[in-house]
N, C-alpha and C. Protein backbone atom coordinates (compact mmCIF):
# COMPACT_ATOMS: atom_id res chain seq x y z
N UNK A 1 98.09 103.34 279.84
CA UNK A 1 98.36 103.34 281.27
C UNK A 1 98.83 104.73 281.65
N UNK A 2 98.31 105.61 282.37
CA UNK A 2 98.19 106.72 282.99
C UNK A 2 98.77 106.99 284.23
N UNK A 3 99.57 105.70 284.84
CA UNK A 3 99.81 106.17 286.43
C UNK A 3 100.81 106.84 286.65
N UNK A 4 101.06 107.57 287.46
CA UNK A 4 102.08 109.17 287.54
C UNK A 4 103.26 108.28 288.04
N UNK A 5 104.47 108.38 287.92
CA UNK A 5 105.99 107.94 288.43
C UNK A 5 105.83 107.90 289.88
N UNK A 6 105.11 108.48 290.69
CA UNK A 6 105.24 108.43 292.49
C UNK A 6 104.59 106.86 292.22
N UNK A 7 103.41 106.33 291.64
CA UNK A 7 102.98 105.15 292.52
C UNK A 7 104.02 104.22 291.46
N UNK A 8 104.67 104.16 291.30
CA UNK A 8 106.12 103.31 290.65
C UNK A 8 106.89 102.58 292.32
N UNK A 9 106.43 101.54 292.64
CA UNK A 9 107.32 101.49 294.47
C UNK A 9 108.63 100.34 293.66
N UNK A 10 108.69 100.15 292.96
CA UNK A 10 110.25 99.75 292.19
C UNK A 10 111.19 100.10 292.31
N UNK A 11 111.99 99.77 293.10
CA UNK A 11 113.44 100.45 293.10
C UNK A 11 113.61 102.17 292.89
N UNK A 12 112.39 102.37 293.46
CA UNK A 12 112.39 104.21 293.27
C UNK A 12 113.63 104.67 294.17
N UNK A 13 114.58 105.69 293.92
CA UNK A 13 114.87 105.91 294.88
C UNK A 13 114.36 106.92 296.19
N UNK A 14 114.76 106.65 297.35
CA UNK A 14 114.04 107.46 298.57
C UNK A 14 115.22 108.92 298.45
N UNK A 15 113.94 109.81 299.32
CA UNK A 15 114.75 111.05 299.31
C UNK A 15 116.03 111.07 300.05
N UNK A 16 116.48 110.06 300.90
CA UNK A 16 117.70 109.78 301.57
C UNK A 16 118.64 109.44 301.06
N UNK A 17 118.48 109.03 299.47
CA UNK A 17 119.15 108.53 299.00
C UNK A 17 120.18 109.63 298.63
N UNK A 18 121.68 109.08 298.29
CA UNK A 18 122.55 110.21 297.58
C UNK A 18 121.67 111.07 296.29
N UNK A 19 122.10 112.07 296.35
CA UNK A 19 121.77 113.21 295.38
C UNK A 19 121.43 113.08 293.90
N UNK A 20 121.49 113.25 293.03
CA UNK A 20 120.93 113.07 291.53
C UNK A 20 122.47 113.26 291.23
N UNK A 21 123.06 114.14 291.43
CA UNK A 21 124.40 114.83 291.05
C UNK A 21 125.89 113.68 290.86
N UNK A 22 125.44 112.98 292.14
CA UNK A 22 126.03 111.93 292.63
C UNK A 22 125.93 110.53 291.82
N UNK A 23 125.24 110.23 290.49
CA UNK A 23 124.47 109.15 290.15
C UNK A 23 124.35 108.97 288.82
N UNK A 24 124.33 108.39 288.08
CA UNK A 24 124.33 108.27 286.65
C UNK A 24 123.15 107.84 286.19
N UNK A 25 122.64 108.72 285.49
CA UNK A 25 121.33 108.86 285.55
C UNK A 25 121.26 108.94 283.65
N UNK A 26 120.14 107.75 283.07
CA UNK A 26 120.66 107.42 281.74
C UNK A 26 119.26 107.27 281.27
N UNK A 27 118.19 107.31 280.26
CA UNK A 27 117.16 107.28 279.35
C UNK A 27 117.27 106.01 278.82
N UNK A 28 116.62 105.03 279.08
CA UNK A 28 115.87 103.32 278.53
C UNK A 28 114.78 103.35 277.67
N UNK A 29 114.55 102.75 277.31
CA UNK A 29 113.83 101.86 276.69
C UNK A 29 112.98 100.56 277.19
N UNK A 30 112.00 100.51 277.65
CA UNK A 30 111.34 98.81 277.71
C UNK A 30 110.64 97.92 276.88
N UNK A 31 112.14 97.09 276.65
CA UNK A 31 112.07 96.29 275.72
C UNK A 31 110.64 94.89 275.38
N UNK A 32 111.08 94.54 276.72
CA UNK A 32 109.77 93.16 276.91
C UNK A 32 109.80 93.17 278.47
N UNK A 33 108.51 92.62 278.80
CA UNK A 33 108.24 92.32 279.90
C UNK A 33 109.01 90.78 280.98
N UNK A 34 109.24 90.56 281.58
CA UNK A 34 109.51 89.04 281.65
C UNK A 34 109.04 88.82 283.39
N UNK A 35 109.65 87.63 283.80
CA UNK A 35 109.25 87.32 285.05
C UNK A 35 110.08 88.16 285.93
N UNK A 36 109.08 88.66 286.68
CA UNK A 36 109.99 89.48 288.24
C UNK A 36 110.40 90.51 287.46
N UNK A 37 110.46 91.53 286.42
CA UNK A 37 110.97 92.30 286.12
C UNK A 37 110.80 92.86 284.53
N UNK A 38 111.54 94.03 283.86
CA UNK A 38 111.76 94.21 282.56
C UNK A 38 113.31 94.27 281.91
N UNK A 39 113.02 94.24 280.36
CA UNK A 39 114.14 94.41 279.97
C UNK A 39 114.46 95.46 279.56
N UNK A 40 115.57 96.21 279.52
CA UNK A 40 115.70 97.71 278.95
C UNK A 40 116.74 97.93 278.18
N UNK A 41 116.45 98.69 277.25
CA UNK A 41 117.46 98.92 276.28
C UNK A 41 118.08 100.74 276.13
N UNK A 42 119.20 100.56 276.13
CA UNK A 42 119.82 102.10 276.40
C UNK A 42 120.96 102.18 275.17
N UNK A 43 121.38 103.22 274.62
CA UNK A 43 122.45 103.50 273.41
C UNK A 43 124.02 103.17 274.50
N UNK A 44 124.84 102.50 274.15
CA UNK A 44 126.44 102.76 274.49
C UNK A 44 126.63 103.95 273.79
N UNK A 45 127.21 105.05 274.76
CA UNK A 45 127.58 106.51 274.21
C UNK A 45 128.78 106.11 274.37
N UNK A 46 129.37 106.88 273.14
CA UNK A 46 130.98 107.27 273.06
C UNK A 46 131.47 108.51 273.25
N UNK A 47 132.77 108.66 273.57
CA UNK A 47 133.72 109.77 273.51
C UNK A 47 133.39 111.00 272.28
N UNK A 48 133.05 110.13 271.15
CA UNK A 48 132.52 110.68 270.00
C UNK A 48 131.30 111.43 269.50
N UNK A 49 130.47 111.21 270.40
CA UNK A 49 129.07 111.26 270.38
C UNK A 49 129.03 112.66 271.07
N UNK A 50 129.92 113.33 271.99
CA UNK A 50 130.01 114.62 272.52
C UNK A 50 130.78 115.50 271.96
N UNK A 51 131.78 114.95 270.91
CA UNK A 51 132.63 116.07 270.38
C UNK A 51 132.22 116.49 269.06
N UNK A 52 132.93 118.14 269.27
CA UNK A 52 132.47 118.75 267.98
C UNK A 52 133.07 118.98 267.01
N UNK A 53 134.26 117.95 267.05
CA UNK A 53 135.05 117.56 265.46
C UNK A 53 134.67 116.47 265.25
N UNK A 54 133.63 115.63 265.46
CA UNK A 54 133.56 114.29 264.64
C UNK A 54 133.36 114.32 263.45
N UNK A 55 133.11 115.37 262.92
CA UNK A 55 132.92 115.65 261.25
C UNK A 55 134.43 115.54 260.32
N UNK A 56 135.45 115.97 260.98
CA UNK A 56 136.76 116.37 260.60
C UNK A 56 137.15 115.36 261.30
N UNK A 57 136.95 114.18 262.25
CA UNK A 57 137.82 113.34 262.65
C UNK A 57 137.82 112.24 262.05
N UNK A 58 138.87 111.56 262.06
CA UNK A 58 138.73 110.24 261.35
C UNK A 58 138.02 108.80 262.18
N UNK A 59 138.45 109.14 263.38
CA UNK A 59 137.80 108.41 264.42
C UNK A 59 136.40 108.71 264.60
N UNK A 60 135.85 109.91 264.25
CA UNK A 60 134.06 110.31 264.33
C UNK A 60 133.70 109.49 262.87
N UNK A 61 134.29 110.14 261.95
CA UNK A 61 134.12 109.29 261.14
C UNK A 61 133.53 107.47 260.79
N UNK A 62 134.67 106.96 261.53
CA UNK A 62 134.42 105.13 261.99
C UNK A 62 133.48 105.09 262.96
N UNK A 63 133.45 106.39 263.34
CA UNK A 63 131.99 105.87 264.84
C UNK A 63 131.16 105.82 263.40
N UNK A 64 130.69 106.83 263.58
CA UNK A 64 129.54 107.19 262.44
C UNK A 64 129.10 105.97 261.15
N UNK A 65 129.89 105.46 260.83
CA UNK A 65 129.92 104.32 259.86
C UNK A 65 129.96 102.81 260.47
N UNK A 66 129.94 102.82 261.43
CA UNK A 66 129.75 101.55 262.74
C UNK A 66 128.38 101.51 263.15
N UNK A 67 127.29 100.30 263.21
CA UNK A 67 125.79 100.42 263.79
C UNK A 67 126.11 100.98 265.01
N UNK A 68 124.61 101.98 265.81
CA UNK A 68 124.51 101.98 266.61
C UNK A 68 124.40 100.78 267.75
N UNK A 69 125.26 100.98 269.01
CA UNK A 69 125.13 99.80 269.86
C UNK A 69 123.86 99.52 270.83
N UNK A 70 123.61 99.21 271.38
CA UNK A 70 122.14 99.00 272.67
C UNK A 70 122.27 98.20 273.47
N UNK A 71 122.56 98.40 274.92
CA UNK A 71 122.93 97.88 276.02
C UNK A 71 121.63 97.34 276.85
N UNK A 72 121.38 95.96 277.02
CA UNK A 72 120.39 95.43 277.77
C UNK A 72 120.93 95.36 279.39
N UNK A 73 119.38 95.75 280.15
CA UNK A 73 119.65 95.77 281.37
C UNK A 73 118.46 95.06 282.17
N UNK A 74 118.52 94.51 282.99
CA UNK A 74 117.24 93.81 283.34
C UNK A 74 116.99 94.78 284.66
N UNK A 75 115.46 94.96 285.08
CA UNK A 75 115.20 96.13 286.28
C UNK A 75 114.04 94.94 287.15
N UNK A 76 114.70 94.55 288.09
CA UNK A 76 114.01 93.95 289.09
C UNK A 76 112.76 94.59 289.47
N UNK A 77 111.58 94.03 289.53
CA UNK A 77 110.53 94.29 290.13
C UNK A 77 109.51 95.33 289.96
N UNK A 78 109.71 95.16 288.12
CA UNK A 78 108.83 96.71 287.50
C UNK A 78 107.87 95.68 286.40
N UNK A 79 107.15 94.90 286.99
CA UNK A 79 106.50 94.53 285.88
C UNK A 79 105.08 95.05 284.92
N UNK A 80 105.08 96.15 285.87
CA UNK A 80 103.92 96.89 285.20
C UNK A 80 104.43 97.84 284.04
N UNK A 81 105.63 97.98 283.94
CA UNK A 81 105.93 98.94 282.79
C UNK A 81 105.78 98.41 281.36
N UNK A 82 105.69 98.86 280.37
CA UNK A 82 105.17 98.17 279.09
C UNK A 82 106.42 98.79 277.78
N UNK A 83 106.51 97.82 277.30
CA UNK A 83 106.97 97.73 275.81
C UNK A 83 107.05 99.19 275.62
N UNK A 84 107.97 99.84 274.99
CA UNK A 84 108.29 101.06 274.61
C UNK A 84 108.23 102.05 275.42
N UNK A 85 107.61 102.18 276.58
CA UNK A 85 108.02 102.95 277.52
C UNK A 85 109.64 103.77 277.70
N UNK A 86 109.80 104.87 277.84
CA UNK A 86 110.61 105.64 278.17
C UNK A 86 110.64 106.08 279.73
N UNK A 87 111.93 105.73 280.25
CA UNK A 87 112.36 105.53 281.44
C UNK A 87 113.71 106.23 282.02
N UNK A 88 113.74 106.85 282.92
CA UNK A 88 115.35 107.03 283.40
C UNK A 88 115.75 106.40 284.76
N UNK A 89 116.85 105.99 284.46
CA UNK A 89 117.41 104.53 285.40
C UNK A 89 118.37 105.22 285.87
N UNK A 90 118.92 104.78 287.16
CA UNK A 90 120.88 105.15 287.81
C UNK A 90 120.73 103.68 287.76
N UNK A 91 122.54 104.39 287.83
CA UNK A 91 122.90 103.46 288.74
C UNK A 91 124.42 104.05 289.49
N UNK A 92 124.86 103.59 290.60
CA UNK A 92 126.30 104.04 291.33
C UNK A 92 127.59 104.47 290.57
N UNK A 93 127.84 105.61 290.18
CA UNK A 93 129.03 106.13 289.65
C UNK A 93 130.54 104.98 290.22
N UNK A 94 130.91 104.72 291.27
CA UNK A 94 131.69 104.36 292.28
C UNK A 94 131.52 102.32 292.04
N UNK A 95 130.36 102.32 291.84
CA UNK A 95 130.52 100.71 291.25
C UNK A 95 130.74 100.30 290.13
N UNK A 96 129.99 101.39 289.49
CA UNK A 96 130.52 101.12 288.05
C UNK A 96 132.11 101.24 287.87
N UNK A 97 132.90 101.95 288.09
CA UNK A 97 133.81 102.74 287.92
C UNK A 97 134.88 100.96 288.49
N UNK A 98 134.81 100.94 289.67
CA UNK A 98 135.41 99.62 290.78
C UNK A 98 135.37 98.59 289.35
N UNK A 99 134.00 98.09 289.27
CA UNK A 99 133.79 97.23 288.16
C UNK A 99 134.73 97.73 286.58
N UNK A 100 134.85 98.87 286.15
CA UNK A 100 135.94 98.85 285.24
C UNK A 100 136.92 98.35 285.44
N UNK A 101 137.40 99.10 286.67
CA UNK A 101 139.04 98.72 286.97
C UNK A 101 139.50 96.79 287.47
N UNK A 102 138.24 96.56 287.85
CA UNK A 102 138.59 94.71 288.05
C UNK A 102 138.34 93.87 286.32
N UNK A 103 137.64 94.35 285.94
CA UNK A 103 136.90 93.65 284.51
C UNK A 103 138.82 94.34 283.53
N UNK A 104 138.76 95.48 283.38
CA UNK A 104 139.92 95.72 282.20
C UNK A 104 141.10 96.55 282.99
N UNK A 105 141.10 96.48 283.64
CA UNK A 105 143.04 97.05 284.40
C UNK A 105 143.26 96.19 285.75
N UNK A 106 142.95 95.44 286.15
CA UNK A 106 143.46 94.23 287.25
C UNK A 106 143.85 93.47 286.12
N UNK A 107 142.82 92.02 285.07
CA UNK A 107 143.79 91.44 284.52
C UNK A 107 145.09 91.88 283.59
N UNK A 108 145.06 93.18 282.71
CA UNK A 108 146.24 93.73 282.13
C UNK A 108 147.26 94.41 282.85
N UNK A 109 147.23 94.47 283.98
CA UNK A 109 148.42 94.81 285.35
C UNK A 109 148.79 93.14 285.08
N UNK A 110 147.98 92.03 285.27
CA UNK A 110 148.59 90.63 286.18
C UNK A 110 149.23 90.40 284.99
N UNK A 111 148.63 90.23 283.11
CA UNK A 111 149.39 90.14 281.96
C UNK A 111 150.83 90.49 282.39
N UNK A 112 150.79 91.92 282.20
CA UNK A 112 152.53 92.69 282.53
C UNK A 112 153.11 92.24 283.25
N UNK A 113 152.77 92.13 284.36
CA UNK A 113 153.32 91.96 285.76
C UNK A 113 154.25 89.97 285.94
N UNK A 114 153.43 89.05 285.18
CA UNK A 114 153.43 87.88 285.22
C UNK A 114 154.68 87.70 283.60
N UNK A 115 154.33 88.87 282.72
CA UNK A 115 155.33 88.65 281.74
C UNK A 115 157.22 89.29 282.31
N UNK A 116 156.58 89.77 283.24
CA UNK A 116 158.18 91.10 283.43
C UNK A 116 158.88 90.13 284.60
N UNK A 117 157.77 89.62 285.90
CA UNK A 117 158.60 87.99 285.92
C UNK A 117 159.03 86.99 285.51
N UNK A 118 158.78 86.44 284.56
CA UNK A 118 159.27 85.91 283.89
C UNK A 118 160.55 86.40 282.79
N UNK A 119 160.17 87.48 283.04
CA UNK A 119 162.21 87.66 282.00
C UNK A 119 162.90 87.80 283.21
N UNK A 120 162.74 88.57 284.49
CA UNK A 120 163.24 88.52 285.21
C UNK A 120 163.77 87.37 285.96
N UNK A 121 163.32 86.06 285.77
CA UNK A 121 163.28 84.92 286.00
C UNK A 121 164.25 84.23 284.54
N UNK A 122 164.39 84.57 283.70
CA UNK A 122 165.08 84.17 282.03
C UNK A 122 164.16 83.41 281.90
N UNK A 123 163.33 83.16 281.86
CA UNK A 123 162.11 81.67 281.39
C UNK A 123 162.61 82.16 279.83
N UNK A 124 162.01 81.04 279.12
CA UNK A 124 161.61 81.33 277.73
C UNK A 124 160.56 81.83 277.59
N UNK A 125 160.62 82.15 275.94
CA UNK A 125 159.65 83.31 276.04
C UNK A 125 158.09 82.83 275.81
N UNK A 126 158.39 81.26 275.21
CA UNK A 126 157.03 80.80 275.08
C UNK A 126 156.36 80.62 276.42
N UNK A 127 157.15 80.23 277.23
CA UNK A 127 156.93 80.21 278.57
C UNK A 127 156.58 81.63 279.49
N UNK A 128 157.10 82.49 278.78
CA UNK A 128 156.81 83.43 279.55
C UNK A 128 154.92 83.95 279.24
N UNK A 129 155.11 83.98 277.89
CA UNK A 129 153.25 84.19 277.14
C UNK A 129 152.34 83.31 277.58
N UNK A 130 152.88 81.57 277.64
CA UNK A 130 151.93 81.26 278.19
C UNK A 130 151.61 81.27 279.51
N UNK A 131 152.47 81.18 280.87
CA UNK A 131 151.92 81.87 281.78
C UNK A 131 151.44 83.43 281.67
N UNK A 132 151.94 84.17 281.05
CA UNK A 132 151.20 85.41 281.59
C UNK A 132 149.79 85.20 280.84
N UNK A 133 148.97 84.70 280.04
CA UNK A 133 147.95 83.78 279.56
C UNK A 133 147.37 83.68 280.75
N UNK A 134 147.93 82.11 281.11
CA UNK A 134 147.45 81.21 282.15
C UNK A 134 146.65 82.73 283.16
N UNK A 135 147.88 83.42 283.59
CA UNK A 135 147.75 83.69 285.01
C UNK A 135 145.98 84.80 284.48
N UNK A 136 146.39 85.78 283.21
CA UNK A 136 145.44 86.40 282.89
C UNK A 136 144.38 85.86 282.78
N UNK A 137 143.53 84.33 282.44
CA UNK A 137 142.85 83.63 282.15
C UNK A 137 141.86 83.34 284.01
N UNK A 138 143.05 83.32 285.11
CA UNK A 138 143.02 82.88 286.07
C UNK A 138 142.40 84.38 286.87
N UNK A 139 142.77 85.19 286.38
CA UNK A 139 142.12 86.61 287.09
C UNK A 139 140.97 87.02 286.86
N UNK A 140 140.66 86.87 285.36
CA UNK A 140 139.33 87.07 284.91
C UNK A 140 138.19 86.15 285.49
N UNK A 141 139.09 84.67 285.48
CA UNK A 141 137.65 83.78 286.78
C UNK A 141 137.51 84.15 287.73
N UNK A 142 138.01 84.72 288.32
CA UNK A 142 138.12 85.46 289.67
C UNK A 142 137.18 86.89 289.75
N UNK A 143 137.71 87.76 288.61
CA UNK A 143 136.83 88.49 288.62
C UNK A 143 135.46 88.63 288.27
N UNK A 144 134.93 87.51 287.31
CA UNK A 144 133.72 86.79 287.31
C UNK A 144 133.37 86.49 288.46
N UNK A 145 133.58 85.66 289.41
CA UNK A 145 133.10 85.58 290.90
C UNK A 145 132.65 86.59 291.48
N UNK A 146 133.99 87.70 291.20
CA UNK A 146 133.80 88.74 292.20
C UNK A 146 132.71 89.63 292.17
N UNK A 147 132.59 89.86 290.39
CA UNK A 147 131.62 90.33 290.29
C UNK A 147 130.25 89.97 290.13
N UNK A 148 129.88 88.72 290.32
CA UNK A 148 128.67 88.03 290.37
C UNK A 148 128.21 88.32 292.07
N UNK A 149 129.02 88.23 292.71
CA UNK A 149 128.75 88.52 294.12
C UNK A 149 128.10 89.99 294.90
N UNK A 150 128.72 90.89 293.65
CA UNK A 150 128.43 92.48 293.83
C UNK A 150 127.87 92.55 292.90
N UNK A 151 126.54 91.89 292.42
CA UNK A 151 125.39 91.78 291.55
C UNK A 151 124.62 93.23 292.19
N UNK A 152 124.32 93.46 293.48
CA UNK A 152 123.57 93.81 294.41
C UNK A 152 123.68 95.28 294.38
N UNK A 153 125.49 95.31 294.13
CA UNK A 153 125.79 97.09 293.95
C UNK A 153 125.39 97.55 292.97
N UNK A 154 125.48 96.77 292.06
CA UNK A 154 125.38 97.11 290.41
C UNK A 154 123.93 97.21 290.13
N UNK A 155 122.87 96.97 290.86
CA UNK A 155 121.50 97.06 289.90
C UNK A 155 121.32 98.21 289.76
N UNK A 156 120.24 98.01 288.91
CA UNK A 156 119.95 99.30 287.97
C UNK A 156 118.31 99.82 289.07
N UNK A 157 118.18 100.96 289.14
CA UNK A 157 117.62 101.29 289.67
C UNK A 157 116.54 102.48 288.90
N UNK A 158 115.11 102.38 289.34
CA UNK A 158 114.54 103.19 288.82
C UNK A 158 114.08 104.38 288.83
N UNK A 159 114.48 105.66 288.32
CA UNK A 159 114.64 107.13 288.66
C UNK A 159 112.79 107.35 288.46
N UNK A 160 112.98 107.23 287.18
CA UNK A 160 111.09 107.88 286.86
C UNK A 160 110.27 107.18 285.67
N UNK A 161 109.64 107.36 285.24
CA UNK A 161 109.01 106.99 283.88
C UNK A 161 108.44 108.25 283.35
N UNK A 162 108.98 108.21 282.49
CA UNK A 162 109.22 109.49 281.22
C UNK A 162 107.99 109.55 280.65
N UNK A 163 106.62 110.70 281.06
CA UNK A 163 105.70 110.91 280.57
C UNK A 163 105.46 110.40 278.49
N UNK A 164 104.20 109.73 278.47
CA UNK A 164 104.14 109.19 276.92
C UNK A 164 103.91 110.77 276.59
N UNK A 165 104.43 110.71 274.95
CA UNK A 165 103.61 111.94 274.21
C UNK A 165 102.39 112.00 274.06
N UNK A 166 101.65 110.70 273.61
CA UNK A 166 100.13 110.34 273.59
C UNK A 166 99.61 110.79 275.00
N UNK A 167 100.04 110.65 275.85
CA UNK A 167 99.46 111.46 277.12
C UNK A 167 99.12 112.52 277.08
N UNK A 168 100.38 113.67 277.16
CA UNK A 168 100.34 114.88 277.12
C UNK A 168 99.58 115.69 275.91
N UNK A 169 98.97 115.10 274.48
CA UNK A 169 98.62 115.75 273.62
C UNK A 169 96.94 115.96 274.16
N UNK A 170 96.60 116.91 274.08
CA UNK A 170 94.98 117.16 273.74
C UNK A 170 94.18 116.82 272.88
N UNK A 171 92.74 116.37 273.57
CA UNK A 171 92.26 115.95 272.30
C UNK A 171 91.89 116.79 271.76
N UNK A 172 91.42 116.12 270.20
CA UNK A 172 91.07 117.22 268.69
C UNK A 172 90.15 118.64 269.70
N UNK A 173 89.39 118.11 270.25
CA UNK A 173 88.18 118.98 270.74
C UNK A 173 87.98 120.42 271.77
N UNK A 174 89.37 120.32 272.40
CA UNK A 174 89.89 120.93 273.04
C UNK A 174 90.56 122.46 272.95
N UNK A 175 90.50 123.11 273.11
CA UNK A 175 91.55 124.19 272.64
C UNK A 175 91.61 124.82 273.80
N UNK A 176 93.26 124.80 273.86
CA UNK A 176 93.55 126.08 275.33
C UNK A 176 93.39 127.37 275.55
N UNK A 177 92.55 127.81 276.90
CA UNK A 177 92.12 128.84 276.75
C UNK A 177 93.07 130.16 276.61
């Protein structure tokens, strides 16, 4: 399949859109095809993966000796792309970021916050763990909601499709002038 990234009408973004600069812009994989869409597979980068003591660190070290990870993403409305295809996807710096702070620092604020009332209150202490539990248990459903709802901010969007090598090579017969 030969068709150039412009006739891609998938979640391309328009030139109105915020800037490249502005956007997190990441290299996929297409995994399988499915209904209404594909699946894509991308590396989880670490802290580690950019520095230039991981040789001398002990922490580069445990990366290094840990499998590589691969993050699935599903891309609405690209079903023409095929199996192994190379792709670059955004998605919103600013949602992602929102989505950290509700998924891992809203419930570990309500943890603290629900344990430090409770001494402040003298509860016991079993009492105090298991509400701050309870209440942590009770934020995370919440933030499940919340974030099922802002499905919409979060998609993944499609930048380009990453010319094949088999494309670009010449055939045997050819030689440049």
């Amino acid at each position: 399949m030969t068709s150039s990234p412009e006739d891609k009408a998938c979640h391309s973004p328009h030139p109105s859109d915020t800037s490249s600069s502005q956007r997190l812009i990441v290299k996929a994989t297409v995994l399988r095809q499915d209904a209404g869409g594909v699946w894509l597979s991308t590396p989880v980068s670490t802290s580690c993966s950019g520095c230039q003591q991981q040789d001398s660190c002990s922490s580069g070290l445990v990366a290094k000796a840990l499998p590589v990870r691969q993050q699935q993403l599903f891309l609405a409305g690209c079903a023409d792309l095929l199996p192994g295809q190379q792709v670059e996807i955004c998605l919103e710096p600013g949602a992602v970021l929102q989505s950290a702070l509700l998924v891992y620092l809203l419930p570990l604020c309500v943890f603290i916050c629900t344990l430090a009332l409770g001494h402040l209150q003298s509860w016991h202490e079993l009492l105090q763990l298991g509400s701050a539990v309870i209440s942590t248990a009770l934020t995370l459903w919440c933030v499940r909601r919340v974030e099922s709802g802002r499905a919409d901010q979060l998609q993944v969007q499609l930048v380009r499709v990453l010319p094949d090598i088999s494309v670009l090579q010449q055939p045997a017969g050819c030689a440049p002038a």
